[in-house]
Protein backbone atom coordinates (compact mmCIF):
# COMPACT_ATOMS: atom_id res chain seq x y z
CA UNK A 1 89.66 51.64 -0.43
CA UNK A 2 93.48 51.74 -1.57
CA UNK A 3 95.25 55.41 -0.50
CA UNK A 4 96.94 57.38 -2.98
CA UNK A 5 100.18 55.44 -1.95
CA UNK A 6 98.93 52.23 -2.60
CA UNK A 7 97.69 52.50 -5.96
CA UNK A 8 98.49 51.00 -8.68
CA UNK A 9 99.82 53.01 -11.78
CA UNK A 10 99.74 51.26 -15.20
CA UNK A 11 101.00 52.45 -18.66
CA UNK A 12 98.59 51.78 -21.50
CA UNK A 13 100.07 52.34 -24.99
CA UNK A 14 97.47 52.17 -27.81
CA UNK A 15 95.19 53.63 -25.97
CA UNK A 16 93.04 55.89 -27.89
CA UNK A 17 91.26 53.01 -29.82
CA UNK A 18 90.59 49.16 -29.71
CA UNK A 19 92.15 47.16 -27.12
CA UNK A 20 94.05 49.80 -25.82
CA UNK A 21 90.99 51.53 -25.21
CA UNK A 22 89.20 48.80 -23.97
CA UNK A 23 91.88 48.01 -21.39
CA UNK A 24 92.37 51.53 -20.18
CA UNK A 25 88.45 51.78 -19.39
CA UNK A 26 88.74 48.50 -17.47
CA UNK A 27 92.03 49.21 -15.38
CA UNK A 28 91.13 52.98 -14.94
CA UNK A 29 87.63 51.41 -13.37
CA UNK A 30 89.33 48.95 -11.13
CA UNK A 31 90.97 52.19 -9.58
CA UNK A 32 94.23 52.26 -11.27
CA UNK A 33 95.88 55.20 -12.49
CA UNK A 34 96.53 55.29 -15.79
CA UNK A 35 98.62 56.71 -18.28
CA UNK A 36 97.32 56.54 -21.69
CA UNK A 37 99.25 56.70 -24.64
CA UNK A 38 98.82 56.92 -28.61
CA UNK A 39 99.38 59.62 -31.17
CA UNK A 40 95.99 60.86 -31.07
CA UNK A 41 96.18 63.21 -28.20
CA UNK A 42 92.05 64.12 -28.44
CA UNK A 43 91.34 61.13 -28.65
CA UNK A 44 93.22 60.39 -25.50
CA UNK A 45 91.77 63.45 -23.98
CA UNK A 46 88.11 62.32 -24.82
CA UNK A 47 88.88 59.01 -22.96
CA UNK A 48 90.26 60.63 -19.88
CA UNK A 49 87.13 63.18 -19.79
CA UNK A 50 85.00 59.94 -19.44
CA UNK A 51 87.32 58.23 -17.11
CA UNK A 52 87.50 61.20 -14.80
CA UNK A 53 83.55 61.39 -14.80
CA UNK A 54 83.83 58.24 -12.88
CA UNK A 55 86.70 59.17 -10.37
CA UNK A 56 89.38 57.41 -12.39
CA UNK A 57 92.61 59.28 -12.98
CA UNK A 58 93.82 59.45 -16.10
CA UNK A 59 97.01 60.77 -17.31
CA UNK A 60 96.94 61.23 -21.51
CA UNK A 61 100.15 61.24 -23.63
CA UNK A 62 100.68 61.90 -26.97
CA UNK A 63 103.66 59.65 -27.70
CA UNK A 64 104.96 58.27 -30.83
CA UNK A 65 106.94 54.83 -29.94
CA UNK A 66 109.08 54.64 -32.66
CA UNK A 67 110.38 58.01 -31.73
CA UNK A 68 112.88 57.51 -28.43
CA UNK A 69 112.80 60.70 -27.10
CA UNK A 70 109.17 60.96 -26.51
CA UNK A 71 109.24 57.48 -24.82
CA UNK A 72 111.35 58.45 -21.91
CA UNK A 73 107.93 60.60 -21.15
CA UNK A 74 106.12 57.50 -20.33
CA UNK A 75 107.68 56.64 -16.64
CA UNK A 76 108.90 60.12 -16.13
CA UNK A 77 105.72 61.99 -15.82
CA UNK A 78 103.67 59.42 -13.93
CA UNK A 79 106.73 59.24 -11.54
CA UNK A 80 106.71 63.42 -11.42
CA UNK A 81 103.24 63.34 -10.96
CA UNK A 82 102.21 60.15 -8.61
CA UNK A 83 105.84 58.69 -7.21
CA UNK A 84 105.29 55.58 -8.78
CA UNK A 85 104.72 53.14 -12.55
């Protein structure tokens, strides 16, 4: 079992349907953290809800990528939150 220093943080835009989704379930299960990303924030938080259920941690976003400033969110709050992307 990895400590909280040795996990692995991945950024999953996309995420609150489809493939995005799909990966997101399957990273957040192999005990990455995640951050998941898409304009549909309750979708997002519907996804982590599950996620957590199973002792994945899940960090939703509500980003739009065509819009720079809320990009920059992306690696800065994982970094506030778990030191690492």
């Amino acid at each position: 079992m990895l400590n909280a220093e040795q996990k692995k943080v991945a950024i999953v835009t996309g995420a609150s349907s489809g493939i995005g989704e799909a990966t997101a379930r399957r990273l957040g299960q192999a005990g990455y953290r995640v951050v998941v990303a898409a304009r549909r924030v309750d979708r997002l938080e519907l996804l982590a809800k599950k996620l957590a259920k199973k002792s994945a941690e899940i960090l939703p976003m509500s980003v739009d990528l065509a819009r720079e400033d809320e990009t920059q969110g992306l690696v800065e709050k994982p970094l506030s939150k778990w030191g690492r992307v």
